[in-house]
N, C-alpha and C. Protein backbone atom coordinates (compact mmCIF):
# COMPACT_ATOMS: atom_id res chain seq x y z
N UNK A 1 -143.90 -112.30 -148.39
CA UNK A 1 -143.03 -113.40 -147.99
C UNK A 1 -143.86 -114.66 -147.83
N UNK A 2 -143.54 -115.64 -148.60
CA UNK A 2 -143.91 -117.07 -148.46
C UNK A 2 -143.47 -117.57 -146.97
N UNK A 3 -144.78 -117.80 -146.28
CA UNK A 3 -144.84 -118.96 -144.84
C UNK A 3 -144.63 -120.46 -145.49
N UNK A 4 -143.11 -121.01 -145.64
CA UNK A 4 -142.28 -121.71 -146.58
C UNK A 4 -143.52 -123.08 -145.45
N UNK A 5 -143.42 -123.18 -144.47
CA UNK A 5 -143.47 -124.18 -143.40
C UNK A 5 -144.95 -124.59 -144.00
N UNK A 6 -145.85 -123.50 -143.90
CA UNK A 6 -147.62 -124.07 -144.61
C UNK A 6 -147.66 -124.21 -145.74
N UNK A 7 -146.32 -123.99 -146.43
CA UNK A 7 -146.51 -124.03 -148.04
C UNK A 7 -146.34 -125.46 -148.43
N UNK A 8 -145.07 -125.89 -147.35
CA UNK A 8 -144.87 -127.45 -147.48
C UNK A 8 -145.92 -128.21 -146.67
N UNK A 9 -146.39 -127.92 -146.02
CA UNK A 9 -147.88 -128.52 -145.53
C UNK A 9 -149.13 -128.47 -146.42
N UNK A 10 -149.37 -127.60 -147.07
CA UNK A 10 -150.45 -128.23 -148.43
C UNK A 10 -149.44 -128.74 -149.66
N UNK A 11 -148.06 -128.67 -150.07
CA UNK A 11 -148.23 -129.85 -150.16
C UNK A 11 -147.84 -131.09 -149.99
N UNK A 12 -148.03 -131.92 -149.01
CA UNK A 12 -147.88 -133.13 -148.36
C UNK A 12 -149.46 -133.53 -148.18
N UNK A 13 -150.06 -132.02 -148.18
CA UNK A 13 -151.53 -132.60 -147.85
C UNK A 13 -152.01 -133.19 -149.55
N UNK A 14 -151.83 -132.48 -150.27
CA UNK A 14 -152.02 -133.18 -151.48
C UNK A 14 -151.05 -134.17 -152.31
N UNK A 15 -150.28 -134.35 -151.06
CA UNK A 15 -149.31 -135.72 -152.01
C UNK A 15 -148.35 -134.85 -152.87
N UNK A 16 -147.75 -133.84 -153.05
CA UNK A 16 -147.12 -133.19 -154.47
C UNK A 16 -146.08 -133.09 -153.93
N UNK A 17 -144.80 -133.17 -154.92
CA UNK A 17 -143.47 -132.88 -154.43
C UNK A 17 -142.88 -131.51 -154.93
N UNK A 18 -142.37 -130.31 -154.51
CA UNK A 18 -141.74 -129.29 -155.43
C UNK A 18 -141.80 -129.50 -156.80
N UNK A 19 -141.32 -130.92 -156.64
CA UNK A 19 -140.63 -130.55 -158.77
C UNK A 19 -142.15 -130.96 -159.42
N UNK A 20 -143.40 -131.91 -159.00
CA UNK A 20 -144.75 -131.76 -159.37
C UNK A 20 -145.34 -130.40 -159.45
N UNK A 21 -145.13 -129.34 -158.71
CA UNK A 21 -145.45 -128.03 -158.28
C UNK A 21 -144.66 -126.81 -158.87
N UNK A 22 -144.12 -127.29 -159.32
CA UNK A 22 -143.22 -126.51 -160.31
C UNK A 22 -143.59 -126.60 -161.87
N UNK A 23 -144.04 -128.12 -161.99
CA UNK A 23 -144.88 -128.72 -163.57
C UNK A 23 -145.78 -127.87 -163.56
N UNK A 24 -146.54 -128.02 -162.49
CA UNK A 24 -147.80 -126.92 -162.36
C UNK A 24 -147.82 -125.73 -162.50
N UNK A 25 -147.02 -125.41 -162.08
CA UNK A 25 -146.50 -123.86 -162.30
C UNK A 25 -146.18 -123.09 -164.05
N UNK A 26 -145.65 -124.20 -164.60
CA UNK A 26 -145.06 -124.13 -165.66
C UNK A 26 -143.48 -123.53 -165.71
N UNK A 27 -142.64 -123.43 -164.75
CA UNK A 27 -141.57 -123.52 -164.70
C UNK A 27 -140.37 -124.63 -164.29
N UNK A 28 -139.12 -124.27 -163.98
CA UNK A 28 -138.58 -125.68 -163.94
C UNK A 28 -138.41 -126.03 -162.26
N UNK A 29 -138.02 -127.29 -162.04
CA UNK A 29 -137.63 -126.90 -160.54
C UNK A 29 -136.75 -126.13 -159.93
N UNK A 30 -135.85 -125.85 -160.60
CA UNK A 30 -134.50 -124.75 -160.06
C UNK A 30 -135.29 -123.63 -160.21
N UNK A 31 -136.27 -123.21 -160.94
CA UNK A 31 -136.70 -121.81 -160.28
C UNK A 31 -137.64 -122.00 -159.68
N UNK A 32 -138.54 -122.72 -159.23
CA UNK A 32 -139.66 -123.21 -157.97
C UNK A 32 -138.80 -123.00 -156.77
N UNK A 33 -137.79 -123.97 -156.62
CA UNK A 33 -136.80 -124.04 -155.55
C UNK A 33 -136.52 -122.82 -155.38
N UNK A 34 -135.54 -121.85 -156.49
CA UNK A 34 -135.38 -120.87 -156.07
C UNK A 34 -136.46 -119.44 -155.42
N UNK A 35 -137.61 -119.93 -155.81
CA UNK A 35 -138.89 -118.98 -155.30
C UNK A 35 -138.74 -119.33 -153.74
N UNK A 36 -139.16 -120.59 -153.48
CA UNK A 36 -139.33 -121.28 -152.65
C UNK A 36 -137.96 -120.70 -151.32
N UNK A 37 -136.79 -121.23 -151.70
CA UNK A 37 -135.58 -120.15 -150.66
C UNK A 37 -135.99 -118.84 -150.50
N UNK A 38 -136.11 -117.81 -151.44
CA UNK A 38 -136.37 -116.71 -151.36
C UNK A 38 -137.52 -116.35 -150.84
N UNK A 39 -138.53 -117.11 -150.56
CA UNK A 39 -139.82 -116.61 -149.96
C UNK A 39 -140.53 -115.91 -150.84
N UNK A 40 -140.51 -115.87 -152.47
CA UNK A 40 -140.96 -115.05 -152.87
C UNK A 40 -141.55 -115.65 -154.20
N UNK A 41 -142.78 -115.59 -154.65
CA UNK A 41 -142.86 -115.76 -156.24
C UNK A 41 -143.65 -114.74 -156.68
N UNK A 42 -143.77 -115.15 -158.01
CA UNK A 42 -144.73 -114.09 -158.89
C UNK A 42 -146.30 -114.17 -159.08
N UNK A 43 -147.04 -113.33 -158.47
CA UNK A 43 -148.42 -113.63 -158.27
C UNK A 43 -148.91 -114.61 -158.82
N UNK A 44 -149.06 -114.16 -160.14
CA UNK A 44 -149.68 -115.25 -161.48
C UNK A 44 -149.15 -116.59 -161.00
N UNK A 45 -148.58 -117.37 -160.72
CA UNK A 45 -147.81 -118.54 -160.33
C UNK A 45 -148.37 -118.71 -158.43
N UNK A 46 -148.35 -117.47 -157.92
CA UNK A 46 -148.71 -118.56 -156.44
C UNK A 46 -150.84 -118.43 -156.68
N UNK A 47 -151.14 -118.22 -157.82
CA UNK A 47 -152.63 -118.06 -157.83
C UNK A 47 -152.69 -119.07 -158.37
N UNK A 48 -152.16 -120.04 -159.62
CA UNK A 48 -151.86 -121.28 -159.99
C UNK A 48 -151.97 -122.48 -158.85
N UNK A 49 -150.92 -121.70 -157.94
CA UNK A 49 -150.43 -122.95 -157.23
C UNK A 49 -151.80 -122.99 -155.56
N UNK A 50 -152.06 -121.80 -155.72
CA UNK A 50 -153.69 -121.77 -154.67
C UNK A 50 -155.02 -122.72 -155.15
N UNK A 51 -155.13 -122.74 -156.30
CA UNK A 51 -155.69 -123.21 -157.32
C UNK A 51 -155.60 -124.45 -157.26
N UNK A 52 -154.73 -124.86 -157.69
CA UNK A 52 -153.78 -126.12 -157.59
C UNK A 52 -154.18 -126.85 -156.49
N UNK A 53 -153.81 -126.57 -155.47
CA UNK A 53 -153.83 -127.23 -154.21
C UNK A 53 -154.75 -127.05 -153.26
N UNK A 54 -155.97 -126.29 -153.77
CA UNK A 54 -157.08 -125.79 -153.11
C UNK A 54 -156.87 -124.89 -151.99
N UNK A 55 -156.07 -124.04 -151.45
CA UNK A 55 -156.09 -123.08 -150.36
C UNK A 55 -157.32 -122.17 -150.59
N UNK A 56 -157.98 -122.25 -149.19
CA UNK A 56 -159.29 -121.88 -148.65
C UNK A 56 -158.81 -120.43 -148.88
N UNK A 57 -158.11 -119.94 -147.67
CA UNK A 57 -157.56 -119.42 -147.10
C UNK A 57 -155.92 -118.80 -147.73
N UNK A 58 -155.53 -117.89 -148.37
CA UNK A 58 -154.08 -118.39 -149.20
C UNK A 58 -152.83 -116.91 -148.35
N UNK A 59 -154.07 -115.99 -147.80
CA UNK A 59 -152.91 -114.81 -146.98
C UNK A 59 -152.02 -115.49 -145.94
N UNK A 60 -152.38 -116.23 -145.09
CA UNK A 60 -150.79 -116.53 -144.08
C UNK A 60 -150.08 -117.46 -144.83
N UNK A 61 -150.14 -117.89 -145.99
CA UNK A 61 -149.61 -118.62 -146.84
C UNK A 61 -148.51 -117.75 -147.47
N UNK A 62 -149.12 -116.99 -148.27
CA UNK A 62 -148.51 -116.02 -149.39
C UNK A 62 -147.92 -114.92 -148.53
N UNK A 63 -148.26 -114.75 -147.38
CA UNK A 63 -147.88 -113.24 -147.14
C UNK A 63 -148.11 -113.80 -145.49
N UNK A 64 -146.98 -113.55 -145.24
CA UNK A 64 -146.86 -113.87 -143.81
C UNK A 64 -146.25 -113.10 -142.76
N UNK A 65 -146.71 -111.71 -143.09
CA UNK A 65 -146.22 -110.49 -142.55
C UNK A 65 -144.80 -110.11 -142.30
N UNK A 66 -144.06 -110.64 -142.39
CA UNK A 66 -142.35 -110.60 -142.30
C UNK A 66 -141.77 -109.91 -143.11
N UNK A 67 -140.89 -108.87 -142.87
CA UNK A 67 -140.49 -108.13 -144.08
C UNK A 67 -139.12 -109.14 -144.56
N UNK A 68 -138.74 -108.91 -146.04
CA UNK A 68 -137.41 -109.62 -145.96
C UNK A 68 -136.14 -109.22 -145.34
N UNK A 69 -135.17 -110.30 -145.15
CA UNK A 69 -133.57 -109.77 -145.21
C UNK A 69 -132.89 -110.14 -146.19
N UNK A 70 -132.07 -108.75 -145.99
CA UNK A 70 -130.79 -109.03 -147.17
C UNK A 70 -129.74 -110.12 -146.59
């Protein structure tokens, strides 16, 4: 589960908006966004986006111990 709250804190720290972060990604913004609600993306893409935005640190980011709900 994506910690949505530090995710939008790197990026503001690097100036990027979703739909920039989504370019990056190589997908569109409606499925960034939709990762992004869901708490969830596909490895290959949040290792991009670690990359991307330099996370030291990327586990309470990516995985923030919370199981999901339906």
């Amino acid at each position: 589960m994506i910690n949505v709250n530090e995710l939008n804190a790197c990026f503001a720290r690097k100036n990027l908006s979703k739909s920039e972060c989504a370019r990056i990604c190589g997908v569109s913004p409606k499925t960034f966004y939709n990762w992004i609600e869901k708490r969830a993306m596909p490895t290959d893409k949040a290792e991009i986006l670690i990359s991307a935005l330099g996370i030291q640190n990327p586990t309470p980011i990516f995985f923030d111990g919370k199981l999901p709900t339906k």
